[in-house]
C-alpha atoms as a PDB file:
ATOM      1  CA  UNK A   1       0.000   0.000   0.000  1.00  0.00           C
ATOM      2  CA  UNK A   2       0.712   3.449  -0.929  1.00  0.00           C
ATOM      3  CA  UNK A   3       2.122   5.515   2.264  1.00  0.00           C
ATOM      4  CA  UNK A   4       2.077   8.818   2.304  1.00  0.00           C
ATOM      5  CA  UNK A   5       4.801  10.797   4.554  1.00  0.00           C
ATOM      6  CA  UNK A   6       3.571  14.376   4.060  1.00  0.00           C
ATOM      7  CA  UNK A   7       0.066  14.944   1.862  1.00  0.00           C
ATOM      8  CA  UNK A   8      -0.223  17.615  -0.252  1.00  0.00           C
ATOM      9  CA  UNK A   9      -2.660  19.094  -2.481  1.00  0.00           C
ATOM     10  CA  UNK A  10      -1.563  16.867  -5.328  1.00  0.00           C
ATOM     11  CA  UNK A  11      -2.062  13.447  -3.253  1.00  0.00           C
ATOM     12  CA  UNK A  12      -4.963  15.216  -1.983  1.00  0.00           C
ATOM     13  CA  UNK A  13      -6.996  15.177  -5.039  1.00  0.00           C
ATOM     14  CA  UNK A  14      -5.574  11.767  -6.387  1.00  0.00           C
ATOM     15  CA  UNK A  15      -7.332  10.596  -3.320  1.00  0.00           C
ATOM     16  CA  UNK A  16     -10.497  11.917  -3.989  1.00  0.00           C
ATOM     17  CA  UNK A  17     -10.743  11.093  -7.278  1.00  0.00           C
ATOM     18  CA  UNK A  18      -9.462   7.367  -6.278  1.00  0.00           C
ATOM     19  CA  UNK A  19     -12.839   7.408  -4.172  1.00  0.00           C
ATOM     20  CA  UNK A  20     -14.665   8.693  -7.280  1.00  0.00           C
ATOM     21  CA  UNK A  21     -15.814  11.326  -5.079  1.00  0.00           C
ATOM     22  CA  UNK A  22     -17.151  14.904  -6.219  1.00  0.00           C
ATOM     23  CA  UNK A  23     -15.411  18.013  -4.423  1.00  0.00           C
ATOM     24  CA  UNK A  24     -18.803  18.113  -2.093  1.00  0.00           C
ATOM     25  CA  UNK A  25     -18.575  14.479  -1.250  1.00  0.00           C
ATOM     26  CA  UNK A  26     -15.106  14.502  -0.397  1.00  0.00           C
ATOM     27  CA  UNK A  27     -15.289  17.570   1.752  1.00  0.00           C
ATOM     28  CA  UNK A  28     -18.427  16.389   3.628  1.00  0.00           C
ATOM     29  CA  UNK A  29     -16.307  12.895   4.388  1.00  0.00           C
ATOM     30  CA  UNK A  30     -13.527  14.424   5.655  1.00  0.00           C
ATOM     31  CA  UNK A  31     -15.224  17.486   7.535  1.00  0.00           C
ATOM     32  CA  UNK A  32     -14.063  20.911   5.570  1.00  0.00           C
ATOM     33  CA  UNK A  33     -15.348  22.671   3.030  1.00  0.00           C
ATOM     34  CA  UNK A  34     -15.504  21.921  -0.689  1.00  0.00           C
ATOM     35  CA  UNK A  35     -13.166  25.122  -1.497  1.00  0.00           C
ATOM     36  CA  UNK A  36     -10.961  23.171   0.598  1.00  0.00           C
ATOM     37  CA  UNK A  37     -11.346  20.355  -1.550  1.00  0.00           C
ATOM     38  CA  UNK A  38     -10.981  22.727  -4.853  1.00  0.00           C
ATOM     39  CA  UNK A  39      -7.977  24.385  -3.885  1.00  0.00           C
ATOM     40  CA  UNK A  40      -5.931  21.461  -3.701  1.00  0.00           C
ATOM     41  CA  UNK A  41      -6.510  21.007  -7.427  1.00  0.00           C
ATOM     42  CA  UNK A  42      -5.188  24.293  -8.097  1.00  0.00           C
ATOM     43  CA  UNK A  43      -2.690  24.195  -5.628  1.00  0.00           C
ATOM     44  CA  UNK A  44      -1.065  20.856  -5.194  1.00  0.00           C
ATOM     45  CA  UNK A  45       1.739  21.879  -3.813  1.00  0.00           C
ATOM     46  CA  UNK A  46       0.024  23.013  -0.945  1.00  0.00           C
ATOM     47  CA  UNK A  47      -0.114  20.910   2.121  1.00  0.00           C
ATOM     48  CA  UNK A  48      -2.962  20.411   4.410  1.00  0.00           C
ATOM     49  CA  UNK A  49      -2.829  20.784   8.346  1.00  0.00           C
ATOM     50  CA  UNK A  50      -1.395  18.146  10.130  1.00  0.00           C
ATOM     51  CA  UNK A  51      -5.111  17.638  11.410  1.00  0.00           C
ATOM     52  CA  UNK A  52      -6.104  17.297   8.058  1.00  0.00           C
ATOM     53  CA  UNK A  53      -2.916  14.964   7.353  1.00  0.00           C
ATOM     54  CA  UNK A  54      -4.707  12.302   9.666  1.00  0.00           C
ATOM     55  CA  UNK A  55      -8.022  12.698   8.346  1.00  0.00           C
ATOM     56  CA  UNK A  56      -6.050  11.920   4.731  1.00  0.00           C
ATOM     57  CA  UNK A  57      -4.776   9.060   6.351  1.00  0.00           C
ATOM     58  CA  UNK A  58      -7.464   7.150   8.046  1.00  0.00           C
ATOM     59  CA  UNK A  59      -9.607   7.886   4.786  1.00  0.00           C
ATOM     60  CA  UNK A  60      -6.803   5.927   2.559  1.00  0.00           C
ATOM     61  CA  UNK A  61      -6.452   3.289   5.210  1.00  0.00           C
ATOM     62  CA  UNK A  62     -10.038   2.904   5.242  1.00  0.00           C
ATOM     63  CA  UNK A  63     -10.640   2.793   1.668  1.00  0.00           C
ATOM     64  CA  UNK A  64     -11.791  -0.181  -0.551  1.00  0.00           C
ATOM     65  CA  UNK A  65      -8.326  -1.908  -2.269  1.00  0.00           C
ATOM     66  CA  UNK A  66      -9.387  -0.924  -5.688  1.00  0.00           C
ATOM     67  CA  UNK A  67      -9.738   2.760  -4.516  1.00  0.00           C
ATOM     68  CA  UNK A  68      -6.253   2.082  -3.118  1.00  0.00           C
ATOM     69  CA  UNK A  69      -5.044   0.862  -6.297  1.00  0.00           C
ATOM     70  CA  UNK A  70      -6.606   3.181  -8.567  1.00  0.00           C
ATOM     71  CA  UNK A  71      -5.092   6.276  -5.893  1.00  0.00           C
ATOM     72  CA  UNK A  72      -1.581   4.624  -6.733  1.00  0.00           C
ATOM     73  CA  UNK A  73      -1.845   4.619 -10.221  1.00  0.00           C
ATOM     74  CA  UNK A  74      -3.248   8.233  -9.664  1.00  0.00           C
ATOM     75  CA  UNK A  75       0.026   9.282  -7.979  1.00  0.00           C
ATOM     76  CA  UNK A  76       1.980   7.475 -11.449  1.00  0.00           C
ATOM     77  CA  UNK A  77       3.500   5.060  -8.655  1.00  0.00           C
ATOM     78  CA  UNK A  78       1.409   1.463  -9.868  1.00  0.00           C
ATOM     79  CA  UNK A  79       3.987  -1.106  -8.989  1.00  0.00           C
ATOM     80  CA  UNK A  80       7.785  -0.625  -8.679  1.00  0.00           C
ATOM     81  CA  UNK A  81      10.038  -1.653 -11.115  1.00  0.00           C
ATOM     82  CA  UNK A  82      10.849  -5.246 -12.316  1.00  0.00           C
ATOM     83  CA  UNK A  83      14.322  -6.342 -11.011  1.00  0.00           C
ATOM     84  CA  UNK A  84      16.294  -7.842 -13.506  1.00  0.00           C
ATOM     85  CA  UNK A  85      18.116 -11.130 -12.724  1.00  0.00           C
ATOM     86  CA  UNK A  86      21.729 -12.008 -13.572  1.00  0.00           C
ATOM     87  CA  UNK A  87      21.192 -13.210 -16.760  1.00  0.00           C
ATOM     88  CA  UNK A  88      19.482 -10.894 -18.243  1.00  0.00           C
ATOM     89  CA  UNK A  89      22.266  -8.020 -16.578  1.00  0.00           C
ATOM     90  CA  UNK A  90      24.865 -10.186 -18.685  1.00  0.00           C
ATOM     91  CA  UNK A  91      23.024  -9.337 -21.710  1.00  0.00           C
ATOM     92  CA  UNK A  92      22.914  -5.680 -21.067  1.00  0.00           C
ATOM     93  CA  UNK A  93      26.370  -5.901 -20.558  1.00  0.00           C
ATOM     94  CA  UNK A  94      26.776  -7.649 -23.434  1.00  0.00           C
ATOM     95  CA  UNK A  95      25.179  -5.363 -25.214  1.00  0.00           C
ATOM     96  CA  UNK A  96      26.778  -2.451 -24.197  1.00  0.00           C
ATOM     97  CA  UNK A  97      30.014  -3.672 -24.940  1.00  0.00           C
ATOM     98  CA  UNK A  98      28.812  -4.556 -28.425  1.00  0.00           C
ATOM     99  CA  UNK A  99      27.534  -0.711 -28.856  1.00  0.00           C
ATOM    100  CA  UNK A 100      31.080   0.728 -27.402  1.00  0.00           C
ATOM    101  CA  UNK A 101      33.258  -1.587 -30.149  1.00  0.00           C
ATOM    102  CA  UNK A 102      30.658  -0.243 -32.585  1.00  0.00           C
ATOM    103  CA  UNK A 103      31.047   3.255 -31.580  1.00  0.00           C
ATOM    104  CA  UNK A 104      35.081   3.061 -31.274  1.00  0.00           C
ATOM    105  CA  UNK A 105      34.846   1.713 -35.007  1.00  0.00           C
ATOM    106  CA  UNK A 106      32.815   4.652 -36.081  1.00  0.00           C
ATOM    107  CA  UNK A 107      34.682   7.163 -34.618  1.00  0.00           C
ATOM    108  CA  UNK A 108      38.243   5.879 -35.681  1.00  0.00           C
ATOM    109  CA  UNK A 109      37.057   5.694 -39.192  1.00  0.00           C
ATOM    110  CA  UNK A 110      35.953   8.927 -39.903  1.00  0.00           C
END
């Protein structure tokens, strides 16, 4: 699961949109007003009070896991990375010496 150290505006909104909730909704669940809500759109920089922080919180913790999921993808941060195993590292090597010879080639025959 997603954690968030410090919300801002910008993890704000990916929230509320996870929930597929309108500005209104949104504010009403987490007790402020829908400007509130709006400005962290506009602003996502901006970061909420730490009171708000926990309300941000308990509402991701609380949240269905697709919600969860789609707030993830929201933030551009779906699932990290694939590590890549020895052999295919060898390859890459490989390859990149392959590219180096072919550049060394190039660049002592012109």
């Amino acid at each position: 699961m997603t954690v968030i150290d410090q919300w801002t505006g910008r993890h704000a909104h990916a929230l509320r949109a996870a929930m597929r909730q309108t500005n209104e909704a949104f504010a009403e669940h987490l007790g402020v007003s829908a400007r509130t809500v709006a400005k962290w759109r506009e602003r996502p920089e901006m970061v909420p009070s730490p009171q708000l922080q926990e309300a941000l919180d308990t509402s991701l913790n609380l949240a269905p896991p697709d919600a969860r999921a789609r707030f993830t993808a929201n933030l551009g941060a779906e699932e990290p990375p694939p590590t890549l195993d020895d052999s295919v590292l060898g390859q890459l090597h490989a390859a990149v010496g392959d590219l180096a010879r072919v550049l060394a080639r190039i660049t002592t025959s012109t």
